[in-house]
Structure formats: structure tokens, C-alpha cells
N, C-alpha and C. Protein backbone atom coordinates (compact mmCIF):
# COMPACT_ATOMS: atom_id res chain seq x y z
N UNK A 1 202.60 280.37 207.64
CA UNK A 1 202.07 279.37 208.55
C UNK A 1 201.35 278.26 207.77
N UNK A 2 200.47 278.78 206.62
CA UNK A 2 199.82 277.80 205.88
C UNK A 2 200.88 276.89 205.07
N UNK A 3 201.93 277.86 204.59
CA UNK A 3 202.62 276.96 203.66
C UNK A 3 203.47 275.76 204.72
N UNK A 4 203.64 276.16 205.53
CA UNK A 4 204.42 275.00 206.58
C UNK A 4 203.40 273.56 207.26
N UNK A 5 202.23 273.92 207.25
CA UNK A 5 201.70 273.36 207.04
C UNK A 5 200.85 272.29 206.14
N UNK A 6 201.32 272.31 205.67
CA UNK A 6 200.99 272.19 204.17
C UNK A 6 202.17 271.14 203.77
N UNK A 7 203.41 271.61 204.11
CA UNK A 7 204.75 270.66 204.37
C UNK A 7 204.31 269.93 204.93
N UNK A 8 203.67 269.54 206.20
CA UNK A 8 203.99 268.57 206.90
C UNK A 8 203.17 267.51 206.93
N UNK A 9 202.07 267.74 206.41
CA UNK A 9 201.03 267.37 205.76
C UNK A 9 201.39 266.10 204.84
N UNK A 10 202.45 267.18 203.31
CA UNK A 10 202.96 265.98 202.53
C UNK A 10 204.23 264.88 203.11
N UNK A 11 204.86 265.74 204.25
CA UNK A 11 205.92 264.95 204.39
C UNK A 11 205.05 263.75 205.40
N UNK A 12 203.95 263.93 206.12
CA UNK A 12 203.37 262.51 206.68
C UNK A 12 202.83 261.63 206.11
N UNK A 13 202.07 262.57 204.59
CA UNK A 13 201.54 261.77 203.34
C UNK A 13 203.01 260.84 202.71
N UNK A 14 203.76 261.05 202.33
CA UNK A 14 204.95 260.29 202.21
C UNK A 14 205.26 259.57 202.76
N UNK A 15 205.68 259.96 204.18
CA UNK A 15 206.09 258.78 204.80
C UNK A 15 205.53 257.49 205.45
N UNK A 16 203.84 257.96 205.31
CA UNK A 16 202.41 256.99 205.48
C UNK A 16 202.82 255.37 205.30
N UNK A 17 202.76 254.56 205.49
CA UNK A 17 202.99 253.21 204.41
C UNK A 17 201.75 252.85 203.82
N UNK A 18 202.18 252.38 202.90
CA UNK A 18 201.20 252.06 201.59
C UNK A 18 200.07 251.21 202.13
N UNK A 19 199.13 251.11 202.16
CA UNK A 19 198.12 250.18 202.57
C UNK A 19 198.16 248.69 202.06
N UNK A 20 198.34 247.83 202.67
CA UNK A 20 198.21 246.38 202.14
C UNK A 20 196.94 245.87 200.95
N UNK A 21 197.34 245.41 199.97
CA UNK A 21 196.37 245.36 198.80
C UNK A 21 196.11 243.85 199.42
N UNK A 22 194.55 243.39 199.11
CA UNK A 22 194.42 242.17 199.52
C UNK A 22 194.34 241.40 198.29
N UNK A 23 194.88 239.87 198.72
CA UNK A 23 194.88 239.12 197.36
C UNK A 23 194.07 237.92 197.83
N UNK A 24 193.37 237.46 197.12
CA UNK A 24 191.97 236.55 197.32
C UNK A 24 192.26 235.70 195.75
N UNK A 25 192.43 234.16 196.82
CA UNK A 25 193.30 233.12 195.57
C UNK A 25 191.93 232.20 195.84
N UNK A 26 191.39 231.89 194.17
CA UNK A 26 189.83 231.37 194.17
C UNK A 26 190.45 230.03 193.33
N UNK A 27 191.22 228.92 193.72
CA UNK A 27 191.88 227.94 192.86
C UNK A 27 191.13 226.16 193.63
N UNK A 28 191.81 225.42 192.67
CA UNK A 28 191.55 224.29 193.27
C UNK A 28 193.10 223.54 193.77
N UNK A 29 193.29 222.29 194.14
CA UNK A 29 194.75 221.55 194.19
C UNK A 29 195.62 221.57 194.16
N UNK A 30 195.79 222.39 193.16
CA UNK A 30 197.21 223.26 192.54
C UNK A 30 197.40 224.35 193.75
N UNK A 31 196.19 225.09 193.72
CA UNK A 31 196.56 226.18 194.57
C UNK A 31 196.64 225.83 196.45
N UNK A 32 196.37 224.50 196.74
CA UNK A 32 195.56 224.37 198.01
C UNK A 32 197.02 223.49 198.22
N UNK A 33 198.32 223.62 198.06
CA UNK A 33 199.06 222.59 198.68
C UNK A 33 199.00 221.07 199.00
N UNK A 34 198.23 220.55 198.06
CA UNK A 34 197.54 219.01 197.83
C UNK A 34 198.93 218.62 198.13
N UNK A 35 198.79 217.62 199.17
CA UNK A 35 199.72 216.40 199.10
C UNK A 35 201.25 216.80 199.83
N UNK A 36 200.85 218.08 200.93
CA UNK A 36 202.56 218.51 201.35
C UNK A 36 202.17 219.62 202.47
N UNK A 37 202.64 219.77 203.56
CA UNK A 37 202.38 221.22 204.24
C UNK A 37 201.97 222.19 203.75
N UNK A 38 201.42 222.88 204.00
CA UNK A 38 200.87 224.00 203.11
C UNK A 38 201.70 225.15 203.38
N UNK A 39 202.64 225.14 204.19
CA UNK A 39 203.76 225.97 204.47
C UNK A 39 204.82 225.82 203.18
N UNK A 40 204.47 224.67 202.79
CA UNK A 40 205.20 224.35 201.51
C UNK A 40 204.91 224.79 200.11
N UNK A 41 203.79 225.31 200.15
CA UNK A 41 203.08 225.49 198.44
C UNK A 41 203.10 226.81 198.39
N UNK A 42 202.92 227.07 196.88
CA UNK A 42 203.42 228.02 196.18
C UNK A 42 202.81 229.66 196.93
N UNK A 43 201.60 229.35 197.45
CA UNK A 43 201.05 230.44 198.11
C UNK A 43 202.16 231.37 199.16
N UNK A 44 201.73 230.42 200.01
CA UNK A 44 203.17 230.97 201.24
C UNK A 44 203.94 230.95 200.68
N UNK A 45 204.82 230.31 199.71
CA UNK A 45 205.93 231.01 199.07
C UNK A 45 206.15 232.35 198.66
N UNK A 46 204.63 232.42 197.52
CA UNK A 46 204.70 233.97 197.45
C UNK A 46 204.40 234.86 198.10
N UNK A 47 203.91 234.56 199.29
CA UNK A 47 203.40 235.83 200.80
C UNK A 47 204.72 236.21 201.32
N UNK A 48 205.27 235.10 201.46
CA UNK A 48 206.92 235.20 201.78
C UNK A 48 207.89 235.99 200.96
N UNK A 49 207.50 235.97 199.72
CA UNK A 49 208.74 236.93 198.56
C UNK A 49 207.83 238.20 198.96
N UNK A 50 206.67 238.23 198.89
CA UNK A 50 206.08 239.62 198.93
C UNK A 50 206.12 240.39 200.17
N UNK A 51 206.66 239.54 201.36
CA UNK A 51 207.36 240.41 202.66
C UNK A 51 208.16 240.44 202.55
N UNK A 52 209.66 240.03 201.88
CA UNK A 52 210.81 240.43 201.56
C UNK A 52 210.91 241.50 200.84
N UNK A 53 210.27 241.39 199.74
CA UNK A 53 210.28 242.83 198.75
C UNK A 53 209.69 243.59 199.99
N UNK A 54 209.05 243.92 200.66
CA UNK A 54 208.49 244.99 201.65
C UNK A 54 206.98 245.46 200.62
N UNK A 55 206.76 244.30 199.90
CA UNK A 55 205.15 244.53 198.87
C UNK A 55 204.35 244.51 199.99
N UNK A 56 203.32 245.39 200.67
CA UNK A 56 202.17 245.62 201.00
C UNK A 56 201.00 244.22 200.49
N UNK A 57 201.07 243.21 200.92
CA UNK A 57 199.75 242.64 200.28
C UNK A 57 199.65 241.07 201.77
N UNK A 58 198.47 241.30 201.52
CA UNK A 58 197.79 240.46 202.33
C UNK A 58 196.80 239.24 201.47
N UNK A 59 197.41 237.89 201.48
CA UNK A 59 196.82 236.91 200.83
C UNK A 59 196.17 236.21 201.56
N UNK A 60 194.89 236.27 200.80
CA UNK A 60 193.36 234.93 201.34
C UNK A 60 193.36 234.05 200.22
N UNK A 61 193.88 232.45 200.97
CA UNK A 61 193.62 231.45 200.01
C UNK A 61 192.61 230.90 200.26
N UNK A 62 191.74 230.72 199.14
CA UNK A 62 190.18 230.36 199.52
C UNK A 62 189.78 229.44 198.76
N UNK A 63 191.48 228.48 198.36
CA UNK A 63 191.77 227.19 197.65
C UNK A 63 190.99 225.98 198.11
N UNK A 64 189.92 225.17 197.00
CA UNK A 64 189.67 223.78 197.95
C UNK A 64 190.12 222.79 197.20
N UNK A 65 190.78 221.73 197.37
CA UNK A 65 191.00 220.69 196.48
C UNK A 65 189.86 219.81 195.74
N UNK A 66 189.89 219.86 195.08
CA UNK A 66 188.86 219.26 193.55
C UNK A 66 187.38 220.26 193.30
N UNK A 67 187.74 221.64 193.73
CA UNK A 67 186.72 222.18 193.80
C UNK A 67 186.74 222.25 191.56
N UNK A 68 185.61 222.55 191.43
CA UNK A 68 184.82 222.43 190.06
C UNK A 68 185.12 224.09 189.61
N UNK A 69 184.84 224.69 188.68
CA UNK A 69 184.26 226.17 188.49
C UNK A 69 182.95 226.10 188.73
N UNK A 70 182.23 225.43 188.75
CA UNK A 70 180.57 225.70 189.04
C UNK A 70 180.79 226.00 190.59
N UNK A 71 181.25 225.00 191.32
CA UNK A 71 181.32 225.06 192.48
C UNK A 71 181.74 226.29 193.28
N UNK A 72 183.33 226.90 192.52
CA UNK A 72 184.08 227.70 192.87
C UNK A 72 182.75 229.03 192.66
N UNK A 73 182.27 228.87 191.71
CA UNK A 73 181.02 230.10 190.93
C UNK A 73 179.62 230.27 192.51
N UNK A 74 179.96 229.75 192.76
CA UNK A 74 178.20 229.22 193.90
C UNK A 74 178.87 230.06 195.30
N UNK A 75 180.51 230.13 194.89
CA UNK A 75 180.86 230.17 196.53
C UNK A 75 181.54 232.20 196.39
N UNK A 76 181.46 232.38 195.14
CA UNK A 76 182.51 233.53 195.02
C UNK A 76 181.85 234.63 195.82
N UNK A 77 180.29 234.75 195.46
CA UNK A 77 180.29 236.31 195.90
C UNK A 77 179.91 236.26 197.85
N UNK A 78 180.10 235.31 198.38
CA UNK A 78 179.70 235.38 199.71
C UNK A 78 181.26 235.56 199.95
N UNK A 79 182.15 235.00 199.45
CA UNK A 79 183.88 235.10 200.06
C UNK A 79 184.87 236.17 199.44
N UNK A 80 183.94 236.83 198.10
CA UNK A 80 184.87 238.16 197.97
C UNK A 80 183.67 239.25 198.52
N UNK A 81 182.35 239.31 199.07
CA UNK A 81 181.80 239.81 200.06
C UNK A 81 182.78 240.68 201.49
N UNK A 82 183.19 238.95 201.79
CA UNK A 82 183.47 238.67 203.22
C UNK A 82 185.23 239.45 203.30
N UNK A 83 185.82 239.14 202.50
CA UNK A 83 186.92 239.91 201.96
C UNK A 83 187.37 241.08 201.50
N UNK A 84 186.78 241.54 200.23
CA UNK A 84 187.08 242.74 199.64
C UNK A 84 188.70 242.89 199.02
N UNK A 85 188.57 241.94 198.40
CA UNK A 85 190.05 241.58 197.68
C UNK A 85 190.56 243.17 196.39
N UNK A 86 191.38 243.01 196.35
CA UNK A 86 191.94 244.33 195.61
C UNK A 86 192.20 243.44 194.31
N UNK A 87 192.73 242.33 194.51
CA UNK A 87 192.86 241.76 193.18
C UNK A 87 192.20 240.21 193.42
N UNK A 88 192.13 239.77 192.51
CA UNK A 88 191.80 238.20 192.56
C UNK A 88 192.17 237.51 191.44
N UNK A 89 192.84 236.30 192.06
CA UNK A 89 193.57 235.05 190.91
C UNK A 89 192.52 233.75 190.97
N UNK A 90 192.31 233.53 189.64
CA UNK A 90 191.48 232.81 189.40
C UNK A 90 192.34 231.40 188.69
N UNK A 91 192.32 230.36 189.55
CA UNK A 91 192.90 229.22 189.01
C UNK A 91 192.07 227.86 189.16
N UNK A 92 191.50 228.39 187.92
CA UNK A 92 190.12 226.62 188.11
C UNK A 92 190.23 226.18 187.10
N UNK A 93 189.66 225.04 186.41
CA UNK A 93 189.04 224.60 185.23
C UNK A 93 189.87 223.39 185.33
N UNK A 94 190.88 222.85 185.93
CA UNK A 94 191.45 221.35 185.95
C UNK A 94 190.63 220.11 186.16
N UNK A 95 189.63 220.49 187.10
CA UNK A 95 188.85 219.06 187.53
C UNK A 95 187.73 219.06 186.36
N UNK A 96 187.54 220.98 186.18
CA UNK A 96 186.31 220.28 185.22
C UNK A 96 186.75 219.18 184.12
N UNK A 97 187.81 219.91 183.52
CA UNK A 97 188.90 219.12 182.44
C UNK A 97 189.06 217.63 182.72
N UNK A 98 189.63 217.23 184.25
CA UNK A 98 189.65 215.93 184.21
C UNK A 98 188.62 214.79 184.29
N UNK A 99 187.35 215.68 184.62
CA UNK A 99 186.24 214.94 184.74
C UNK A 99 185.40 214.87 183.61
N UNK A 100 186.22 215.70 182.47
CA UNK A 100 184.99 215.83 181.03
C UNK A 100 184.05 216.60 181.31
N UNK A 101 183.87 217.22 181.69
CA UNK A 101 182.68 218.34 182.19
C UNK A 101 182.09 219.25 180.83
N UNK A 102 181.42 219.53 180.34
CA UNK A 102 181.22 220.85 179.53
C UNK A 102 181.95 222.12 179.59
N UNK A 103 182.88 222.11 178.70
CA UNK A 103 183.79 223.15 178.48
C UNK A 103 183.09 224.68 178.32
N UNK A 104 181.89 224.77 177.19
CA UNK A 104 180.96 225.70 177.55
C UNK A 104 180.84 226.26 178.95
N UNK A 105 180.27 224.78 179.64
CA UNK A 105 180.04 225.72 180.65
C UNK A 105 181.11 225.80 181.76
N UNK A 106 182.26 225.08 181.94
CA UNK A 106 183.34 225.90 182.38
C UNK A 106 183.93 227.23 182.15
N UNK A 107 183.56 227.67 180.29
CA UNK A 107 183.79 228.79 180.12
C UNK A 107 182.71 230.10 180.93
N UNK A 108 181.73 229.85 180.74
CA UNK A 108 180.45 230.71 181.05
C UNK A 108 181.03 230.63 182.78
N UNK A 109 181.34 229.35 183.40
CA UNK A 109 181.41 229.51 184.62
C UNK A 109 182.83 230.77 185.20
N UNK A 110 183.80 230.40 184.68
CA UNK A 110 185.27 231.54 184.66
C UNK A 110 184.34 233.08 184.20
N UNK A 111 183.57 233.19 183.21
CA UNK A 111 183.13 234.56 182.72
C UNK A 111 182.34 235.06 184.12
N UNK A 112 181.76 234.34 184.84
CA UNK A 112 180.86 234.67 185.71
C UNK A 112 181.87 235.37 187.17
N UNK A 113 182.76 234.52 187.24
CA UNK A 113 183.43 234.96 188.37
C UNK A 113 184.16 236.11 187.82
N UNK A 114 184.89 236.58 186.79
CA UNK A 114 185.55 237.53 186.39
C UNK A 114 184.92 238.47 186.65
N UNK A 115 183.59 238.33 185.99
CA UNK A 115 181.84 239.62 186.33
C UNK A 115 182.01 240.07 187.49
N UNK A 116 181.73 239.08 188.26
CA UNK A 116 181.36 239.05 189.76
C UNK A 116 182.55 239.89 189.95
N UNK A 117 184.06 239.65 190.32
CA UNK A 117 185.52 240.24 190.69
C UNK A 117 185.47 241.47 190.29
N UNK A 118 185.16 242.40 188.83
CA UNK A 118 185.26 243.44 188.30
C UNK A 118 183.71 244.42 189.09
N UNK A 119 182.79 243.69 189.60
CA UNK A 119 181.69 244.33 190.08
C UNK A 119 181.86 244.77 191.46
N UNK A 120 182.76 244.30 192.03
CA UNK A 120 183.60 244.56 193.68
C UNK A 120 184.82 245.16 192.99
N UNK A 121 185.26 245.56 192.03
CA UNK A 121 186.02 246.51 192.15
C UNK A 121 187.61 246.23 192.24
N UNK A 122 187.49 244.66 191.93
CA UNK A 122 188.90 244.17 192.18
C UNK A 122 189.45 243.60 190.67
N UNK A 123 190.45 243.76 190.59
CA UNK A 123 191.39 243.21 189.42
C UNK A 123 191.28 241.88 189.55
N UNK A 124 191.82 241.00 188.18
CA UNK A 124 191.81 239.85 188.20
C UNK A 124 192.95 239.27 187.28
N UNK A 125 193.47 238.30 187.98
CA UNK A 125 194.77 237.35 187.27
C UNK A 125 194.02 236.03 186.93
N UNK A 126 193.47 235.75 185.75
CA UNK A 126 193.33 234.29 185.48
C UNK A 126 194.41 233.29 184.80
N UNK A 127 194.19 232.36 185.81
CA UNK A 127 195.30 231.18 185.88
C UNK A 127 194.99 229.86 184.98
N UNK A 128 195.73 229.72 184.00
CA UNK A 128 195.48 228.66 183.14
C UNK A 128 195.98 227.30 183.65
N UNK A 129 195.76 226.21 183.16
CA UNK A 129 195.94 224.90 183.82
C UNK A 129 196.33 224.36 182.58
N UNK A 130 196.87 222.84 182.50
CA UNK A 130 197.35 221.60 181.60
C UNK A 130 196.47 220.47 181.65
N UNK A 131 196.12 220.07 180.91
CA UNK A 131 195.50 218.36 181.13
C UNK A 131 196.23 217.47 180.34
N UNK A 132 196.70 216.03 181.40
CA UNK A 132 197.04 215.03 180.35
C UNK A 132 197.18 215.09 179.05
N UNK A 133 198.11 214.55 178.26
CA UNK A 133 198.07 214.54 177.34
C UNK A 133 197.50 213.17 176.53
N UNK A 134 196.62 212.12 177.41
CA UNK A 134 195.84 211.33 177.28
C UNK A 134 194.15 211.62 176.57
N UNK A 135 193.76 213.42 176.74
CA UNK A 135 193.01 213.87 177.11
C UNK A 135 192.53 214.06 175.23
N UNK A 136 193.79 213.91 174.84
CA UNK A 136 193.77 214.08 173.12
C UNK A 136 193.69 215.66 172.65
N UNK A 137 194.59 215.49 171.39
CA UNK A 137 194.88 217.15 171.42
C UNK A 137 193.56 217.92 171.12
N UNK A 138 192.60 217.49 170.48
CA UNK A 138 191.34 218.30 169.84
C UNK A 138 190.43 218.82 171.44
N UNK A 139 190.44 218.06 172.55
CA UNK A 139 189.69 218.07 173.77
C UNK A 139 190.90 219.03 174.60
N UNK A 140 191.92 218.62 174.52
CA UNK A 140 192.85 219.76 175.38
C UNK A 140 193.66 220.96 174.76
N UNK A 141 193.26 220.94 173.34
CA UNK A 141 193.44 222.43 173.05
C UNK A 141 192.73 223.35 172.89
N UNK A 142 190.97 222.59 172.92
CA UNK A 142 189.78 223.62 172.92
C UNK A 142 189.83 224.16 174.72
N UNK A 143 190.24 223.31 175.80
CA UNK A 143 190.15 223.61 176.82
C UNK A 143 191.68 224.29 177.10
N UNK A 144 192.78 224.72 176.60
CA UNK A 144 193.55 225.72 176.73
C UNK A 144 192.88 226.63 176.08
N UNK A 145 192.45 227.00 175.13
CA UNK A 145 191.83 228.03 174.49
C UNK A 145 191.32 228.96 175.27
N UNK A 146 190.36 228.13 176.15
CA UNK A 146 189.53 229.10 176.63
C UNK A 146 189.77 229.98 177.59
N UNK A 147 191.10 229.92 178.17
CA UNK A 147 191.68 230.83 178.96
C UNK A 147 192.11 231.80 178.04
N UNK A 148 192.63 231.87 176.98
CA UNK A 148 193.29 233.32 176.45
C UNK A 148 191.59 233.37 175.41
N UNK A 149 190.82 232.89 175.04
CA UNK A 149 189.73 233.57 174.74
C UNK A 149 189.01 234.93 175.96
N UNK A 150 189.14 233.82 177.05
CA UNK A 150 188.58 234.60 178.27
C UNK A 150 189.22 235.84 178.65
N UNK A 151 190.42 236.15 178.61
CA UNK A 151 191.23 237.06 178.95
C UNK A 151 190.82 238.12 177.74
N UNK A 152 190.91 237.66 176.45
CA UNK A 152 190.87 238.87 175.34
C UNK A 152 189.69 239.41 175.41
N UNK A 153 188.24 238.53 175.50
CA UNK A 153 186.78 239.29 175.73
C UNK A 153 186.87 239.88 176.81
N UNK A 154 187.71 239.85 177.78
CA UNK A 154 187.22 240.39 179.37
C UNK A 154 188.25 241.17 179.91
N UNK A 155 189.50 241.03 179.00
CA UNK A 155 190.66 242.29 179.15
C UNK A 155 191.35 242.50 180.21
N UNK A 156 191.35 240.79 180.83
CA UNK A 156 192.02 240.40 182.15
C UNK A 156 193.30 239.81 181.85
N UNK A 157 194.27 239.84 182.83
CA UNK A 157 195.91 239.65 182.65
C UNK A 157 195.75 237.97 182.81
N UNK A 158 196.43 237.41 182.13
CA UNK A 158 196.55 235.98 182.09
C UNK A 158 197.61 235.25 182.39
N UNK A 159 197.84 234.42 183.35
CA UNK A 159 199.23 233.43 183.03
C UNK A 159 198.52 232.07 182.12
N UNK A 160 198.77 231.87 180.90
CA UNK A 160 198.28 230.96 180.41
C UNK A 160 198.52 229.51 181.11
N UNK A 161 199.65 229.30 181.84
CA UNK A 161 199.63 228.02 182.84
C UNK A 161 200.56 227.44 183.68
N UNK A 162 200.01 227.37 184.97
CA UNK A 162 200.37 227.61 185.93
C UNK A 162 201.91 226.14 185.87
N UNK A 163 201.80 225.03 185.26
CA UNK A 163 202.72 224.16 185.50
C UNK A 163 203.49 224.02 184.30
N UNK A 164 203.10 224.85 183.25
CA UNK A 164 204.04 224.79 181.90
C UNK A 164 205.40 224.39 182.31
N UNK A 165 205.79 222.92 181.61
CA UNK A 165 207.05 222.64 182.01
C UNK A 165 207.53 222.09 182.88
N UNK A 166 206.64 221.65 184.15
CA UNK A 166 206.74 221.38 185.20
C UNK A 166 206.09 219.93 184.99
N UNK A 167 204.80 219.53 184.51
CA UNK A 167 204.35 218.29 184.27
C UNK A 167 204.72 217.42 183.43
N UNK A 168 205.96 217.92 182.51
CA UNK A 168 206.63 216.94 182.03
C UNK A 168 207.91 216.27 182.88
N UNK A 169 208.21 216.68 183.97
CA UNK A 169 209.31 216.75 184.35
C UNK A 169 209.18 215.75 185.92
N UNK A 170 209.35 214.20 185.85
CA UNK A 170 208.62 213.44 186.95
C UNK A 170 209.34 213.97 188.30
N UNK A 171 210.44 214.58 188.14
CA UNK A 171 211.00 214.91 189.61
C UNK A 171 210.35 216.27 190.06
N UNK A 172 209.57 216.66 189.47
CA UNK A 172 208.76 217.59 190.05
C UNK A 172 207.42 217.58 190.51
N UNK A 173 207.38 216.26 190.32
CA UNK A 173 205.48 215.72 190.24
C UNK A 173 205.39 214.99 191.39
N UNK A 174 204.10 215.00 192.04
CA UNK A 174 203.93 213.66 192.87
C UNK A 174 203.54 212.81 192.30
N UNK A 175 203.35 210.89 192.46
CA UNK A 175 203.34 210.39 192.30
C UNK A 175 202.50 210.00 191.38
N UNK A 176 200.84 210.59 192.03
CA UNK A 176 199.67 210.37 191.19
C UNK A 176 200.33 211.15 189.96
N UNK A 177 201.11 211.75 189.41
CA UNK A 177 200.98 212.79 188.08
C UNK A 177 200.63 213.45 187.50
N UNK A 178 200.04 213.94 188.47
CA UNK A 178 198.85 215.35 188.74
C UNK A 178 199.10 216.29 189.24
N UNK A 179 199.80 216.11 190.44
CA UNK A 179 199.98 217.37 191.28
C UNK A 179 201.07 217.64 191.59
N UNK A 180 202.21 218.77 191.41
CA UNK A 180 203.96 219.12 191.49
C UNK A 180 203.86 218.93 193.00
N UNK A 181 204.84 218.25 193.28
CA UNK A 181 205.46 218.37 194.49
C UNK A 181 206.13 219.57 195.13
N UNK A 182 207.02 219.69 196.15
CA UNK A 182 207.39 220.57 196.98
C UNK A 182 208.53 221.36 196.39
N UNK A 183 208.97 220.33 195.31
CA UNK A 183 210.26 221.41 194.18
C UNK A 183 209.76 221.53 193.72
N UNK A 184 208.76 221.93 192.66
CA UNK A 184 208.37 222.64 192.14
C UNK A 184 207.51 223.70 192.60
N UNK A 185 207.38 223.86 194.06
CA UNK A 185 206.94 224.98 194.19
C UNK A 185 206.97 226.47 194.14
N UNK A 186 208.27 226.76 194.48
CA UNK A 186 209.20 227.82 194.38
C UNK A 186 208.92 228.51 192.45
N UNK A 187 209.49 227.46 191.97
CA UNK A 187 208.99 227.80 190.65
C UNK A 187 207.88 228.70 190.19
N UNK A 188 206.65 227.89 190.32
CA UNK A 188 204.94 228.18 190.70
C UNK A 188 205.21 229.47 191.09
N UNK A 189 205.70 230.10 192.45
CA UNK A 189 205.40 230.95 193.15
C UNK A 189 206.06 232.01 192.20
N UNK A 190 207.04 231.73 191.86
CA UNK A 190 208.20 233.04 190.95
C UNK A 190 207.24 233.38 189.42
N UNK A 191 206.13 231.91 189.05
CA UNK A 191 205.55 232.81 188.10
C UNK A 191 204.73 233.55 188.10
N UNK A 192 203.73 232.91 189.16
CA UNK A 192 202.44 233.93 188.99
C UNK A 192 202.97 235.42 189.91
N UNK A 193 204.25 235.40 190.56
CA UNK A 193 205.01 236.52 191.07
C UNK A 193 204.94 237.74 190.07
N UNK A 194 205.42 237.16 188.89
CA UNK A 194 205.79 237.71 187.84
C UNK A 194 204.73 238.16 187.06
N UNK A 195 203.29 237.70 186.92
CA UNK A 195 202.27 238.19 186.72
C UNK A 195 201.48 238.82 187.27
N UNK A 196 201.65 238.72 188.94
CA UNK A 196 200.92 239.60 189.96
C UNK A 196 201.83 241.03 189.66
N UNK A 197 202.55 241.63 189.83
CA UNK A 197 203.26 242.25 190.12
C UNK A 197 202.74 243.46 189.04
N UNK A 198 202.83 243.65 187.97
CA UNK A 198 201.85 244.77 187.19
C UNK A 198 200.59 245.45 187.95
N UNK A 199 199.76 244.35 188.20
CA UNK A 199 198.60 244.19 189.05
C UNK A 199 198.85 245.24 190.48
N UNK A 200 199.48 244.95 190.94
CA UNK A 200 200.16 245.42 192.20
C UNK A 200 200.68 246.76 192.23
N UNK A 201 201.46 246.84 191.37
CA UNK A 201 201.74 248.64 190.76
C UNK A 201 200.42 249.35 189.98
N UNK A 202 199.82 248.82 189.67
CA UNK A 202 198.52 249.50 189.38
C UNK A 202 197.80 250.05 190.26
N UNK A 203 198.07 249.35 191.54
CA UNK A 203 196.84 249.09 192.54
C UNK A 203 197.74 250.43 193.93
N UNK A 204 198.84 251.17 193.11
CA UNK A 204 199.73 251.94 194.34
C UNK A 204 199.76 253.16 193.67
């Protein structure tokens, strides 16, 4: 009697469905569909591949356009509070970059939210960005740096950048030359796909 029980037990444990992992996207412009439906940007793209695969995950974009990392830093622990994200993608540091901001403290600001993400218990994907190449190589290769510095002290999965390839390419850009348009979104979505997805099997 016990052992039949015991069967049925695992066979409901099996056939259970997996619980939806939540994904909590902490980005600026890039991530917020600047300049196009937001049915159009890379987000819903990837909510969309991740209900086709039959992936369990539930995405909160909590994207603002020209938000700062200081800014993004002031707002994190009341909205992964309010959430309880299983993982979190971190895609900031562009405006600080375009505005000249202190790279220091863009860095200290990314270290803080990573803290914060690993103290709730959630994984983290940090998302690297591009700046102009106006920006001069000594100023925009200390500010690529600091994403794979950040990842190696803090032992977080990295896409080093989110438009590699894409900002050279004007039929993928909008106008200003800043922000990919609606073809290049699909793209976007298939990479950080490809970097979530470890994350995701970890988390099952």
C-alpha cells in the first residue's frame, strides 16, 4: 500500500509543471523599446521564444529610457522587493558613457546592484553596451572593461554587448545612431536568449 503510494506521489511530482522562473530586466533604451512598439523590442521577442520553447519564465521589464546606473541603483531594491526575480539582467552604463559620467562610479554603481540581486537570492546576467566611436579608444575601452572586470570579481555570466555588430550596420539603426531599430531586434533577443538559457537550467 505504501509502496503504491509512494508511486503516485512521484508520478504527480513528474508530471507537476515546472514553476515559472521570474526574469526582472533592470536596463535603459536599449532594453525599453525606444523609438518603436514595444511589442516590437527585443524583450517580447524573447517572452515570445520562451513560450514557444514551453520555457517556464515570466518577464518584468523594469526598463526606463535614459535611466543612469545611479538612478537604476536608487530604484533596485524597492522593484526586486516588489518582484522576487529568480534571475536578473542588468543592462546599464550607456547614458552614463554618453554623458561622461565617472566610470568609477558607474562601476561601484553595477557592483551595488549585482550585491543587492545575489542578496534576494537571484542570479544575474550583466549586459554590456558600445559607445561611439567618437568617444576615443582610451575612454571607451576603459568603459568596456568594466563589464568583464565586473563579471570576473563577482562571478556573474556576462554578454559583453548587447549590439556587437549591430551599430555598425546603418540599416539596423535608427536614425539618431544610437538606438537599433525593429530589425535588429530579433537579433538582440536570440543573444541574450543564448546567455539566459544556462541561467535557466540552473534555476530547474
Amino acid at each position: 500500500m505504501k509502496s503504491r503510494l509512494l508511486l503516485l506521489l512521484l508520478c504527480i511530482c513528474l508530471l507537476r509543471p515546472a514553476a515559472a522562473e521570474t526574469l526582472l530586466i533592470v536596463g535603459d533604451s536599449l532594453s525599453a523599446a525606444y523609438g518603436m512598439p514595444v511589442d516590437q523590442g527585443w524583450v517580447t521577442l524573447l517572452q515570445q521564444r520562451l513560450e514557444a520553447e514551453s520555457t517556464p519564465c515570466t518577464i518584468v521589464n523594469a526598463s526606463i529610457s535614459g535611466d543612469t546606473t545611479a538612478a537604476a541603483r536608487a530604484r533596485l531594491p524597492q522593484t526586486i522587493t516588489r518582484h522576487r526575480p529568480d534571475i536578473v539582467i542588468l543592462q546599464l552604463g550607456g547614458n552614463d558613457g554618453l554623458r561622461g559620467l565617472s566610470l568609477a562610479a558607474m562601476k561601484d554603481n553595477l557592483a551595488a546592484m549585482i550585491t543587492t540581486s545575489r542578496e534576494h537570492a537571484a542570479k544575474v546576467l550583466l549586459v554590456g553596451v558600445q559607445l561611439p566611436p567618437n568617444y576615443g579608444p582610451v575612454y571607451t575601452g576603459r568603459f568596456e572593461a568594466i563589464y568583464r572586470e565586473l563579471a570576473a570579481e563577482h562571478e556573474v555570466a556576462l554578454l559583453p554587448s548587447l549590439v556587437a555588430g549591430i551599430g555598425t550596420e546603418s540599416a539596423l539603426m535608427q536614425a539618431d545612431g544610437i538606438h537599433p531599430n525593429h530589425d535588429a531586434q530579433a537579433r538582440i533577443a536570440a543573444r541574450v536568449h543564448e546567455h539566459l538559457l544556462p541561467l535557466l537550467e540552473k534555476s530547474r
